[in-house]
C-alpha atoms as a PDB file:
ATOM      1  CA  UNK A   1       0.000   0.000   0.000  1.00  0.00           C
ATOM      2  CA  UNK A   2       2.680   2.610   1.113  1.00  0.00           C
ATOM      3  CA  UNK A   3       4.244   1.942  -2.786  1.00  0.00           C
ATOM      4  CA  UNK A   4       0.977   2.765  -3.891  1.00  0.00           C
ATOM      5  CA  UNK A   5       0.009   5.685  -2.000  1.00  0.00           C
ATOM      6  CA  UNK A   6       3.689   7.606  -2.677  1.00  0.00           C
ATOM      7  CA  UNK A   7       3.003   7.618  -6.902  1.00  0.00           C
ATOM      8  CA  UNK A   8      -1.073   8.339  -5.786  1.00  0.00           C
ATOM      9  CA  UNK A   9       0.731  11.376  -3.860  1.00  0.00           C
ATOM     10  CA  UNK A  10       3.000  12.699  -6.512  1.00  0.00           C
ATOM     11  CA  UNK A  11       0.331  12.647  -9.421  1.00  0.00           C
ATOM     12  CA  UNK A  12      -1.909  14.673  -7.231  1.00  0.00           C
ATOM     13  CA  UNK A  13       0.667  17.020  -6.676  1.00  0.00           C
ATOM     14  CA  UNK A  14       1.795  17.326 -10.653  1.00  0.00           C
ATOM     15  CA  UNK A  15      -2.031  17.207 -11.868  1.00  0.00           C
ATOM     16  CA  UNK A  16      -2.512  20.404  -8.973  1.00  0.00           C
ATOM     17  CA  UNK A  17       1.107  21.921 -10.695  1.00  0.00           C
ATOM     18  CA  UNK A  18      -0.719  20.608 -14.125  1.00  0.00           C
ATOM     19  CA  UNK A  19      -3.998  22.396 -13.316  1.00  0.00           C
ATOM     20  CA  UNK A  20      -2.765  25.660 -12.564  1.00  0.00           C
ATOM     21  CA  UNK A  21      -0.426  25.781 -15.606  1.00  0.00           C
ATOM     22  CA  UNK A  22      -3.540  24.897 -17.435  1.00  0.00           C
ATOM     23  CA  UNK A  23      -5.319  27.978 -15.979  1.00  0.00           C
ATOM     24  CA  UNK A  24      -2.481  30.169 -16.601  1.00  0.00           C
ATOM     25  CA  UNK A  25      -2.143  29.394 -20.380  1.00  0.00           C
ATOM     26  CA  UNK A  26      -6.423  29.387 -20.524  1.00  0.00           C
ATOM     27  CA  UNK A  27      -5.456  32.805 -19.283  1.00  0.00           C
ATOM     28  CA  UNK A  28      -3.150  33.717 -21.708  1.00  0.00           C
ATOM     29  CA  UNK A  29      -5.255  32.655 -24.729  1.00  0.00           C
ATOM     30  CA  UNK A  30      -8.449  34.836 -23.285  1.00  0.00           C
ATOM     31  CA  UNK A  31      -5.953  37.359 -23.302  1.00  0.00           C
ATOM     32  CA  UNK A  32      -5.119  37.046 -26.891  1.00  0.00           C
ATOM     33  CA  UNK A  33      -8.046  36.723 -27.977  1.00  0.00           C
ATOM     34  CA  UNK A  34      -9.982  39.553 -26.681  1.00  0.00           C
ATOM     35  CA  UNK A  35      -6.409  41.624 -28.464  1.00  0.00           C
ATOM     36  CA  UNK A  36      -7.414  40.140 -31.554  1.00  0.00           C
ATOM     37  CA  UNK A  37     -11.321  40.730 -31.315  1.00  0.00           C
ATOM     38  CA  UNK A  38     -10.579  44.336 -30.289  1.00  0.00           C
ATOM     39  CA  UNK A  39      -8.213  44.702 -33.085  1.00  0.00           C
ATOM     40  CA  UNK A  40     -10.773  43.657 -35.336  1.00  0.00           C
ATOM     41  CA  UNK A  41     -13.505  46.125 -33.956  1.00  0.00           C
ATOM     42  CA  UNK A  42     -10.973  48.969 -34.801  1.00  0.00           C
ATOM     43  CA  UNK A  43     -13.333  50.898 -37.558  1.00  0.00           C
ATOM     44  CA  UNK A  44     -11.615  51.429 -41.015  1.00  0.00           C
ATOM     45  CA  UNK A  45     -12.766  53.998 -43.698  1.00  0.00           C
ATOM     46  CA  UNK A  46     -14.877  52.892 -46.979  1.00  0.00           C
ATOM     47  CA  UNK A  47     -11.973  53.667 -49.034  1.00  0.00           C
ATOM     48  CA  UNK A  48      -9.690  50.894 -46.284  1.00  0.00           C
ATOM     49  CA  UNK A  49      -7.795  53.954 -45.167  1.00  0.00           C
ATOM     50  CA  UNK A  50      -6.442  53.997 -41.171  1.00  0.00           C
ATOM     51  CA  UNK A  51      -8.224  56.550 -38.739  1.00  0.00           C
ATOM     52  CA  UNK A  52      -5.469  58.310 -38.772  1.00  0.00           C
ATOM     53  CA  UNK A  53      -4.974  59.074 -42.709  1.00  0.00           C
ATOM     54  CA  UNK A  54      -8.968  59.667 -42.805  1.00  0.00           C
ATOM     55  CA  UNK A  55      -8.540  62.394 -40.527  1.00  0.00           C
ATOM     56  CA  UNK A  56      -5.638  64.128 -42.389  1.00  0.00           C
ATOM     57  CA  UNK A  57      -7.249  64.402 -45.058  1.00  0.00           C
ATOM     58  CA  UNK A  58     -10.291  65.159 -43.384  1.00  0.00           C
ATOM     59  CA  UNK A  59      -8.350  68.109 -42.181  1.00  0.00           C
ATOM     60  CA  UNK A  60      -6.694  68.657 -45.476  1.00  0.00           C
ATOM     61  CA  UNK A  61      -9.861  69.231 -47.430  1.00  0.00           C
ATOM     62  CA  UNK A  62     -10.791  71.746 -44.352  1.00  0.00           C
ATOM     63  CA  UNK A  63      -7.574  73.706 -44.877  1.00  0.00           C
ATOM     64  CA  UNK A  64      -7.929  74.003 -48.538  1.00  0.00           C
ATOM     65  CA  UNK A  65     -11.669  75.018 -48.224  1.00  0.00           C
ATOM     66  CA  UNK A  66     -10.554  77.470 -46.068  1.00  0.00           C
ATOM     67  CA  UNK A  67      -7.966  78.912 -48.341  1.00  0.00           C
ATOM     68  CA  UNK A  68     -10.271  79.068 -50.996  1.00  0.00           C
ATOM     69  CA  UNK A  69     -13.306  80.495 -49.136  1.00  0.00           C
ATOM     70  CA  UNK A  70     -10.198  83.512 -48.570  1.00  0.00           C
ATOM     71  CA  UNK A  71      -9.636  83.819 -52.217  1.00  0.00           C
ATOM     72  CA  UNK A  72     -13.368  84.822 -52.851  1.00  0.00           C
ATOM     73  CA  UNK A  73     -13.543  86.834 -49.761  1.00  0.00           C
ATOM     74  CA  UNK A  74     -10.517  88.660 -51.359  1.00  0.00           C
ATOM     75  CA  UNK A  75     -11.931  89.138 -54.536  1.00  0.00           C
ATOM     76  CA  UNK A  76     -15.151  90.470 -52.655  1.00  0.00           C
ATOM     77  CA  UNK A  77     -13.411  93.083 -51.234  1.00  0.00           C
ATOM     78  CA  UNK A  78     -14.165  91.522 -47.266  1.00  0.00           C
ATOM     79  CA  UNK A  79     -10.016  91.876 -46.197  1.00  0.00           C
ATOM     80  CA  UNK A  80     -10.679  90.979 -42.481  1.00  0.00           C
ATOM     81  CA  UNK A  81     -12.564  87.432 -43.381  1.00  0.00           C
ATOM     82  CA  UNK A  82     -10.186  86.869 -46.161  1.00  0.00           C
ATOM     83  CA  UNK A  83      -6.924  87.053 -43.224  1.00  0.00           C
ATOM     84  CA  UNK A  84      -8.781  84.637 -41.345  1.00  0.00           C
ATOM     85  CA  UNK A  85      -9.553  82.141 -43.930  1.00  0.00           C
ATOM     86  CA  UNK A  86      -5.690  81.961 -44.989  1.00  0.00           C
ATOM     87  CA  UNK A  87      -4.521  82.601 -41.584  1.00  0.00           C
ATOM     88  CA  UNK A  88      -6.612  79.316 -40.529  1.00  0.00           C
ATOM     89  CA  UNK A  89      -5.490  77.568 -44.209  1.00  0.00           C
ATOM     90  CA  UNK A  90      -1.611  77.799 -43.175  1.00  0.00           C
ATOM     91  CA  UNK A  91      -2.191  77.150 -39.344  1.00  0.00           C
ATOM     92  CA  UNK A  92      -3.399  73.301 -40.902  1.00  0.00           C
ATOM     93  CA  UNK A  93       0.444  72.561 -42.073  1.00  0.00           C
ATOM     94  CA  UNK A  94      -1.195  70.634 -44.445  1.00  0.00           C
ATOM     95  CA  UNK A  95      -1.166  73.368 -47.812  1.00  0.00           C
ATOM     96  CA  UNK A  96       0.643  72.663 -50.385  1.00  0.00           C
ATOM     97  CA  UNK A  97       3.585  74.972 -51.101  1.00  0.00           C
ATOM     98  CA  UNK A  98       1.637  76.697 -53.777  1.00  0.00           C
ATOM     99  CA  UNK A  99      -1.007  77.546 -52.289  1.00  0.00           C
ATOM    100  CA  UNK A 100       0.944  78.496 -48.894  1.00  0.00           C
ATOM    101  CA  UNK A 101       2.684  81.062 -51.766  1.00  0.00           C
ATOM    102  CA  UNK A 102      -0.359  81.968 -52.954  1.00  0.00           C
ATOM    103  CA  UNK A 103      -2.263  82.262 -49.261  1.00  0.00           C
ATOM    104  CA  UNK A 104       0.874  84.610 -48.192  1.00  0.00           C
ATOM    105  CA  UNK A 105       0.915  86.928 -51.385  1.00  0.00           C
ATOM    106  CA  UNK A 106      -2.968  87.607 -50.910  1.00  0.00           C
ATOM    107  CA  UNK A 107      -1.745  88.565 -46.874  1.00  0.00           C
ATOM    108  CA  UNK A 108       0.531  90.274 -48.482  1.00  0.00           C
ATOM    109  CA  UNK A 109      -1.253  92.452 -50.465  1.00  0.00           C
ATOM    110  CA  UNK A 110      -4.238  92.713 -47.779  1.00  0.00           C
ATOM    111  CA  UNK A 111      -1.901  94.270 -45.349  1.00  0.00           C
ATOM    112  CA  UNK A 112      -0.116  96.911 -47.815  1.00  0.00           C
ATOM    113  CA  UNK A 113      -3.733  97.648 -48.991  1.00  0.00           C
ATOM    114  CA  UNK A 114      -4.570  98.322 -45.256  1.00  0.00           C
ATOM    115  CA  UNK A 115      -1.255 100.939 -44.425  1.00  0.00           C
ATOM    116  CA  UNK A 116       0.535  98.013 -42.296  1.00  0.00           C
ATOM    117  CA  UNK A 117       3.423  98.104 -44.463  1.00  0.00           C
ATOM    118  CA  UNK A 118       6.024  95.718 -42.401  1.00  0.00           C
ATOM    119  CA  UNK A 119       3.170  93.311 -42.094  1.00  0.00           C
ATOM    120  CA  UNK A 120       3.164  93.375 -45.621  1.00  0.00           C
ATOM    121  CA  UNK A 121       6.993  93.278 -46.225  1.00  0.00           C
ATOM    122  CA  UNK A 122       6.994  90.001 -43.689  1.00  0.00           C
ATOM    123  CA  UNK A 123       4.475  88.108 -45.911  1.00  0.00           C
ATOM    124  CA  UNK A 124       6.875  88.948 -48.637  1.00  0.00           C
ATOM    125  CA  UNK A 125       9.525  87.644 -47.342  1.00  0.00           C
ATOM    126  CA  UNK A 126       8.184  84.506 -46.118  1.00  0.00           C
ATOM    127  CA  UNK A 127       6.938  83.829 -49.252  1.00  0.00           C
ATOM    128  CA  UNK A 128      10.498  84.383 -50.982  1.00  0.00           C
ATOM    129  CA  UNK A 129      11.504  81.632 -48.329  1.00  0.00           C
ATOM    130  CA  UNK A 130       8.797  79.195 -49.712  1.00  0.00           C
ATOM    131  CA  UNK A 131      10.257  80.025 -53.139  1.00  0.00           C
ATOM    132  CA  UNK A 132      13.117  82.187 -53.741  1.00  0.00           C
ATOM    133  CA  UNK A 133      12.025  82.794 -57.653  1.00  0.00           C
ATOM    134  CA  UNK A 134       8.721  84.087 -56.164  1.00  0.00           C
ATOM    135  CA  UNK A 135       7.118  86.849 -58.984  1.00  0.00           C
ATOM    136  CA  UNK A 136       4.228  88.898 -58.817  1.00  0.00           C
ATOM    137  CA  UNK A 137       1.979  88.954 -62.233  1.00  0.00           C
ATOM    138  CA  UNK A 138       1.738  91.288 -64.468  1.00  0.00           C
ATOM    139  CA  UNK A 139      -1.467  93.029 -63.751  1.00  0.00           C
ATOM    140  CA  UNK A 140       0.188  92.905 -60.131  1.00  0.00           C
ATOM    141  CA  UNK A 141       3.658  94.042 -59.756  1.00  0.00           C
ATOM    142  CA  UNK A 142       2.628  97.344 -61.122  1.00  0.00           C
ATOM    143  CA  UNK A 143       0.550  98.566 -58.553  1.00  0.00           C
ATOM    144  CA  UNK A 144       1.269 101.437 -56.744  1.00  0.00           C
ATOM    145  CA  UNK A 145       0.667  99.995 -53.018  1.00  0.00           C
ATOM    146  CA  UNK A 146       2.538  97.155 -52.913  1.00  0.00           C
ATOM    147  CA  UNK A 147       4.145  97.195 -56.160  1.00  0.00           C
ATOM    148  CA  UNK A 148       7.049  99.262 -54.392  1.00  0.00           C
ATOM    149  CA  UNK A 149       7.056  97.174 -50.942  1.00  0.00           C
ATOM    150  CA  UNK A 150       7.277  94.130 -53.556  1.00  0.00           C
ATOM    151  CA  UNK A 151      10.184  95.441 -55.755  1.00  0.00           C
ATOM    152  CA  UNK A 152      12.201  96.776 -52.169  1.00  0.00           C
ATOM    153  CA  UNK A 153      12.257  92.972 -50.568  1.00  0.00           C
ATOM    154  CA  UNK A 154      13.128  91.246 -53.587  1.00  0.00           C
ATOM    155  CA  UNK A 155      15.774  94.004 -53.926  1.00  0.00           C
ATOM    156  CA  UNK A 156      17.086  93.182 -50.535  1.00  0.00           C
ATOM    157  CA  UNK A 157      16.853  89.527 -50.401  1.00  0.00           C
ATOM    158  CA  UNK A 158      19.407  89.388 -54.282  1.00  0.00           C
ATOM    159  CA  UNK A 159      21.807  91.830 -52.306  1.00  0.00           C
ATOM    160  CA  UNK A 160      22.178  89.416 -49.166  1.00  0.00           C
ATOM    161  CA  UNK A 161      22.201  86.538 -51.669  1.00  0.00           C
ATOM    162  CA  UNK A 162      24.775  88.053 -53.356  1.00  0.00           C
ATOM    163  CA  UNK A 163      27.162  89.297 -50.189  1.00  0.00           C
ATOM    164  CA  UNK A 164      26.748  92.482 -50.990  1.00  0.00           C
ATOM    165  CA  UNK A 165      26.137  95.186 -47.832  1.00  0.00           C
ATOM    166  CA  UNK A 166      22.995  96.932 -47.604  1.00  0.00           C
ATOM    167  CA  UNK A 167      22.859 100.466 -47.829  1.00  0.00           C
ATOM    168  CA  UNK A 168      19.377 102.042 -46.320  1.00  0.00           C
ATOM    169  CA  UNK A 169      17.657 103.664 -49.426  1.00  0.00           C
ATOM    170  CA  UNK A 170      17.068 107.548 -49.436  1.00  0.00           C
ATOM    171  CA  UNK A 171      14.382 108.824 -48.302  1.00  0.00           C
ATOM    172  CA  UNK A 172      11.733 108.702 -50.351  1.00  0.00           C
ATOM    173  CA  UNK A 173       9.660 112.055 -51.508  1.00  0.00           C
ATOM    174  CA  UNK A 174       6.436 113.284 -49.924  1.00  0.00           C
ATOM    175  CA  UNK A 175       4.202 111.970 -52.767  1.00  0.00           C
ATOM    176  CA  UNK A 176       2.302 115.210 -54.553  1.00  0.00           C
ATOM    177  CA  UNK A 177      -1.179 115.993 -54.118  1.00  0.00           C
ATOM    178  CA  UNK A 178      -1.736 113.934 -57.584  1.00  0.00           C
ATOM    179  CA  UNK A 179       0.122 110.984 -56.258  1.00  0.00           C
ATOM    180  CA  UNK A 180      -1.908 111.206 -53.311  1.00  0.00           C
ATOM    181  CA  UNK A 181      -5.262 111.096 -55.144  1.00  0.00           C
ATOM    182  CA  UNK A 182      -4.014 108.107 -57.425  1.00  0.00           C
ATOM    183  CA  UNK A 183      -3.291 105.929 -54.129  1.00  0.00           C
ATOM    184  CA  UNK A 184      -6.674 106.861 -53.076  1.00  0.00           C
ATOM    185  CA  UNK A 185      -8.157 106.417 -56.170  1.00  0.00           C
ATOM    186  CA  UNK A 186      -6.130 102.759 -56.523  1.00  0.00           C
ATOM    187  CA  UNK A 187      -7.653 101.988 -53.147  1.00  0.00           C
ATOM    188  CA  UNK A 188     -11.170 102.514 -53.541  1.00  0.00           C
ATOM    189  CA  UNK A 189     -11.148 100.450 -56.822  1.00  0.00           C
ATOM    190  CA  UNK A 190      -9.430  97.584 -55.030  1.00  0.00           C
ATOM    191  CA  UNK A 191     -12.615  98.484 -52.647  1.00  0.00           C
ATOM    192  CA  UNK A 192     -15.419  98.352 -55.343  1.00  0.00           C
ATOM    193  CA  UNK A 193     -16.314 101.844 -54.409  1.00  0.00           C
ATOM    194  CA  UNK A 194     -16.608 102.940 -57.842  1.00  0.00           C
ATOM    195  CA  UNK A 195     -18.387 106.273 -57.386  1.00  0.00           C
ATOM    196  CA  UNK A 196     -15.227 106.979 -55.397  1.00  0.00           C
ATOM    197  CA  UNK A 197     -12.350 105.585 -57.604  1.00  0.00           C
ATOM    198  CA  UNK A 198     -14.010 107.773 -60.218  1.00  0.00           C
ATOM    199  CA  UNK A 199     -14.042 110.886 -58.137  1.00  0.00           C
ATOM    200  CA  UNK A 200     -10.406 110.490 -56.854  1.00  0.00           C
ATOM    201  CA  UNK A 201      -9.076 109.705 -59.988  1.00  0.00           C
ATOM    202  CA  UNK A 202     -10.964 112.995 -61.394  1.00  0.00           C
ATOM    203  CA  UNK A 203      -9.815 115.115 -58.972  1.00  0.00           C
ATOM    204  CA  UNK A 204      -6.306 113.583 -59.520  1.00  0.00           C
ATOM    205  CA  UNK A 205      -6.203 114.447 -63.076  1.00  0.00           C
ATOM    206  CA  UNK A 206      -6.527 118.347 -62.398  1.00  0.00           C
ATOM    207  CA  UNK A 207      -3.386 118.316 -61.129  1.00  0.00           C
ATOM    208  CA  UNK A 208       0.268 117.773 -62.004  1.00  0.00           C
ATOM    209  CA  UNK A 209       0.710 114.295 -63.584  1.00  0.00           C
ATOM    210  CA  UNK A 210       3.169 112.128 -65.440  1.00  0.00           C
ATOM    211  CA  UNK A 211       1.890 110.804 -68.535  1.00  0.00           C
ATOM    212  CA  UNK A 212       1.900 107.439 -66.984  1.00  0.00           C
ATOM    213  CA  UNK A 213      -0.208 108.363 -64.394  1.00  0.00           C
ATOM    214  CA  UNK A 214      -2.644 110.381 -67.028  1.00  0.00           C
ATOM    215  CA  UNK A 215      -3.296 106.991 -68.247  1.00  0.00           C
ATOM    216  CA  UNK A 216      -3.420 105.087 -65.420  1.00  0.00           C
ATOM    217  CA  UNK A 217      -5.946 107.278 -64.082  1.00  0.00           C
ATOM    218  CA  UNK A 218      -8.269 107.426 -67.150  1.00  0.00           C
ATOM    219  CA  UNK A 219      -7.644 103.614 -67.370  1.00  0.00           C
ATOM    220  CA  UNK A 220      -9.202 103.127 -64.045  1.00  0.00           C
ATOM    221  CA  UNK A 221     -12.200 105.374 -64.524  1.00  0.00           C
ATOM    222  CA  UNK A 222     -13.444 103.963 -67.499  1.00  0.00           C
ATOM    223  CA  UNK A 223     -12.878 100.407 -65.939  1.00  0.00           C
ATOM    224  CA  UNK A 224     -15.318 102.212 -63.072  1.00  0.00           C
ATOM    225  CA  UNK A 225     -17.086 103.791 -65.409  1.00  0.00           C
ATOM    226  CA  UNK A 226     -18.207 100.291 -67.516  1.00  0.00           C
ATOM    227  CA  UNK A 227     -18.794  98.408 -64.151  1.00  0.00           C
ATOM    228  CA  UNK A 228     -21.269 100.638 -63.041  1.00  0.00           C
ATOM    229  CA  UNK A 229     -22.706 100.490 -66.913  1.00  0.00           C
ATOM    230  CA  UNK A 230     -22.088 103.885 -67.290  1.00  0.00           C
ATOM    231  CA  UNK A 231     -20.886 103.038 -70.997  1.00  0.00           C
ATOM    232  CA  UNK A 232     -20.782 105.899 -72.708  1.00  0.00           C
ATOM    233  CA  UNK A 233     -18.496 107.638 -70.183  1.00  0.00           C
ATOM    234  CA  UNK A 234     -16.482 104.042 -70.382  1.00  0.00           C
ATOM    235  CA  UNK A 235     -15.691 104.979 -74.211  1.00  0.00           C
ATOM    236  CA  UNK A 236     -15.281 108.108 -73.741  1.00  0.00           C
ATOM    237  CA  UNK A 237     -12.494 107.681 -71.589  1.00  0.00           C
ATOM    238  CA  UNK A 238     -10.733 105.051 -73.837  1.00  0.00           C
ATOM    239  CA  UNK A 239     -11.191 107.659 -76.387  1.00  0.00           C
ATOM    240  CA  UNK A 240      -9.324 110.052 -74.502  1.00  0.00           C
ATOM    241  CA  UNK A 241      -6.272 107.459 -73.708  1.00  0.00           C
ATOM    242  CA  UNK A 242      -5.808 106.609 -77.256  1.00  0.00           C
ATOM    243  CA  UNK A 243      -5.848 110.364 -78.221  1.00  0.00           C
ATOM    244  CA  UNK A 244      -2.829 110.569 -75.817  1.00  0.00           C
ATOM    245  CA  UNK A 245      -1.063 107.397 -76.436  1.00  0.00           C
ATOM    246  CA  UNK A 246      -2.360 106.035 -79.573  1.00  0.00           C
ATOM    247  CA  UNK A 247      -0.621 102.377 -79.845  1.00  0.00           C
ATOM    248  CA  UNK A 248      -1.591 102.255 -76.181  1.00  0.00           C
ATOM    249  CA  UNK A 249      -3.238  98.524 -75.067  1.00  0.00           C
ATOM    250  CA  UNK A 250      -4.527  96.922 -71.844  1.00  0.00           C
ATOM    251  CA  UNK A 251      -2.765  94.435 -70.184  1.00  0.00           C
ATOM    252  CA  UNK A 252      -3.543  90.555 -71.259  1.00  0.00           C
ATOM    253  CA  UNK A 253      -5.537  89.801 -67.995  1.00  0.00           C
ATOM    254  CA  UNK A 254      -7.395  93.130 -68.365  1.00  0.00           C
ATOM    255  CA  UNK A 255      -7.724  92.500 -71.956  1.00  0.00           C
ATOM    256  CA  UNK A 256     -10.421  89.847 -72.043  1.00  0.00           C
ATOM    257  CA  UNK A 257     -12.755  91.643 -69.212  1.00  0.00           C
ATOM    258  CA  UNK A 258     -16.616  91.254 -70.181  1.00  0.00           C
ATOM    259  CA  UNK A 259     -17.301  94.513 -68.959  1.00  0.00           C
ATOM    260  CA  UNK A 260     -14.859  96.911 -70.532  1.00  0.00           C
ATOM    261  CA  UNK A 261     -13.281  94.688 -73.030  1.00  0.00           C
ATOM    262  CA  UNK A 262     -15.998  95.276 -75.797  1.00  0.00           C
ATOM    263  CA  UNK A 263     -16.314  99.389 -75.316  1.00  0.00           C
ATOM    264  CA  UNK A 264     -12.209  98.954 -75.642  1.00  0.00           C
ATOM    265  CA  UNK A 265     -11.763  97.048 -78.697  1.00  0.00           C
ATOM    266  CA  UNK A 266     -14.421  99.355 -80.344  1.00  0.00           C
ATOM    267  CA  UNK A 267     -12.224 102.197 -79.390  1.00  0.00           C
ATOM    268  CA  UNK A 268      -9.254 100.910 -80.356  1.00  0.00           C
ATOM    269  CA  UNK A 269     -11.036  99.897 -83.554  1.00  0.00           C
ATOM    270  CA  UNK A 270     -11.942 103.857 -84.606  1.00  0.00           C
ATOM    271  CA  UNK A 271      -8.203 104.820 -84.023  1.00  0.00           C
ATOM    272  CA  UNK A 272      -8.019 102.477 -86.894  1.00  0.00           C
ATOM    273  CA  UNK A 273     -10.582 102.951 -89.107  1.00  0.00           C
ATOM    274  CA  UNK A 274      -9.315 105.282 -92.079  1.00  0.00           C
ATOM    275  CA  UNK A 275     -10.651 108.841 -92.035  1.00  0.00           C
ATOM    276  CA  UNK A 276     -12.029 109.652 -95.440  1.00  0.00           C
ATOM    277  CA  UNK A 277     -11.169 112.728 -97.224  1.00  0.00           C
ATOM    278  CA  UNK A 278     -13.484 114.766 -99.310  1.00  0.00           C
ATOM    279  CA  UNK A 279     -13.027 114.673-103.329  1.00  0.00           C
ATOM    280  CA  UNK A 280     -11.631 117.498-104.646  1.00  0.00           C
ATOM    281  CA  UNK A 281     -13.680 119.609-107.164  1.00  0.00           C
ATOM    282  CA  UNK A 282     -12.054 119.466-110.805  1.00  0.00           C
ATOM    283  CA  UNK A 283     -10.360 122.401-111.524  1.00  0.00           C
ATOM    284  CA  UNK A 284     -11.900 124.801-114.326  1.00  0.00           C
ATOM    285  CA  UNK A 285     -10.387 124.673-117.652  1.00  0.00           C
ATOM    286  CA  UNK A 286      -8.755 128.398-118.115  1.00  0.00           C
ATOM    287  CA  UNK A 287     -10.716 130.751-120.850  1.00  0.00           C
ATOM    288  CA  UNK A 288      -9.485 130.657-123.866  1.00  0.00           C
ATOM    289  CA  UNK A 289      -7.914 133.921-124.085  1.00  0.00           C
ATOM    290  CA  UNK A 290      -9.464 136.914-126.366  1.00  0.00           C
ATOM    291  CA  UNK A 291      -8.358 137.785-129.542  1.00  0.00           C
ATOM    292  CA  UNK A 292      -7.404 141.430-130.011  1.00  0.00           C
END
């Protein structure tokens, strides 16, 4: 009995050892398997995209809205929206570079239009870091707010590319009372205020201009002028350029404008059109003379 009892012994102790490795392992697979269930019950986009990439580009699409919601505030003249809708765009990190150039040129020009000048220099030069052959267009770089600010960072920026010292410009001159009125004028067209563009650019042309400005100003006034369909005055004004500058032309973006483009071409077309000169009567054959 006693060499029975001793084995009886030991396999009750290794089935209590076997037991509670058998719980322990039970234990581990529960484990596992609730990992893998809850793994499973992790939700997944339609298009099999992580959480994580859905939301990017959740949060992508919301940046570009934004920046283009800006763009047509811009163009609708509301400046304090527009800042906040590319402000918000470029906060994402998520823009593309040209649009970041595009979001920080349209600051740019928001804060020049509004007298914060280094506000506007700043947005410059940050977007001259985002791309250091940055260019205004055409219809742009020639305007007379930010035209100048444009031209004096790009200026700056070649001269520390190149190692050359910077020298602080001259002063510049008081602008005259006709410079004056053609900022104002500029500004109230970038404004939609018509009636006022037109006034400011009237009074502006009673006093001392260059020619450039002549026709800048009379440029500006019809373009007022054919947007409030005030037509006739529109042509009129055209008329008047091409009296002073006859091979003169709008730019290509201003070319192709529904509203002033027609009463333009029709213009320039009657600069064109031969002027007909009257017949001239025959000349009388002389009298034959009298004999004497």
């Amino acid at each position: 009995m006693k060499d029975f009892q001793l084995p009886s012994a030991m396999f009750a102790t290794r089935s209590l050892e076997n037991a509670g490795s058998l719980r322990w392992w039970r234990y581990l697979i529960a484990i596992t398997i609730t990992a893998v269930l809850a793994g499973c019950a992790v939700p997944t986009s339609p298009g099999g995209l992580s959480p994580e990439e859905a939301a990017r580009l959740e949060r992508l699409e919301r940046a570009n809205n934004n920046f283009s919601e800006g763009l047509k505030l811009y163009d609708a003249g509301n400046y304090d929206q527009a800042m906040k809708g590319f402000l918000v765009a470029l906060d994402s990190g998520l823009l593309s570079a040209p649009l970041q150039l595009n979001a920080r040129k349209h600051m740019a020009f928001i804060y020049c239009v509004s007298s914060r000048e280094s506000n506007c220099k700043e947005e410059f030069e940050k977007a001259f870091a985002l791309d250091a052959k940055f260019e205004l267009a055409i219809a742009e770089a020639g305007h007379p707010i930010w035209g100048p600010v444009f031209r004096s960072v790009k200026a700056e920026l070649e001269q520390r590319r190149a190692g050359r010292p910077l020298f602080a410009p001259p002063p510049p001159k008081p602008p005259t009372a006709g410079e004056k009125l053609i900022t104002e004028g500029m500004t109230a067209y970038d404004a939609a205020d018509y009636n006022k563009t037109v006034k400011s650019f009237t009074d502006a042309l009673k006093e001392t201009l260059s020619a450039n400005d002549q026709i800048r100003a009379r440029k500006f006034t019809a373009f007022s002028y054919c947007l409030t369909n005030r037509m006739t005055l529109c042509r009129q004004e055209f008329d008047k350029i091409l009296m002073q500058k006859a091979d003169f032309d709008l730019l290509p973006a201003e070319a192709g404008h529904p509203s002033w483009g027609p009463s333009f071409r029709a213009a320039k077309a009657r600069t064109k059109a031969p002027t007909s000169t009257p017949t001239p009567l025959p000349t009388p054959a002389p009298a034959p003379a009298k004999k004497q």
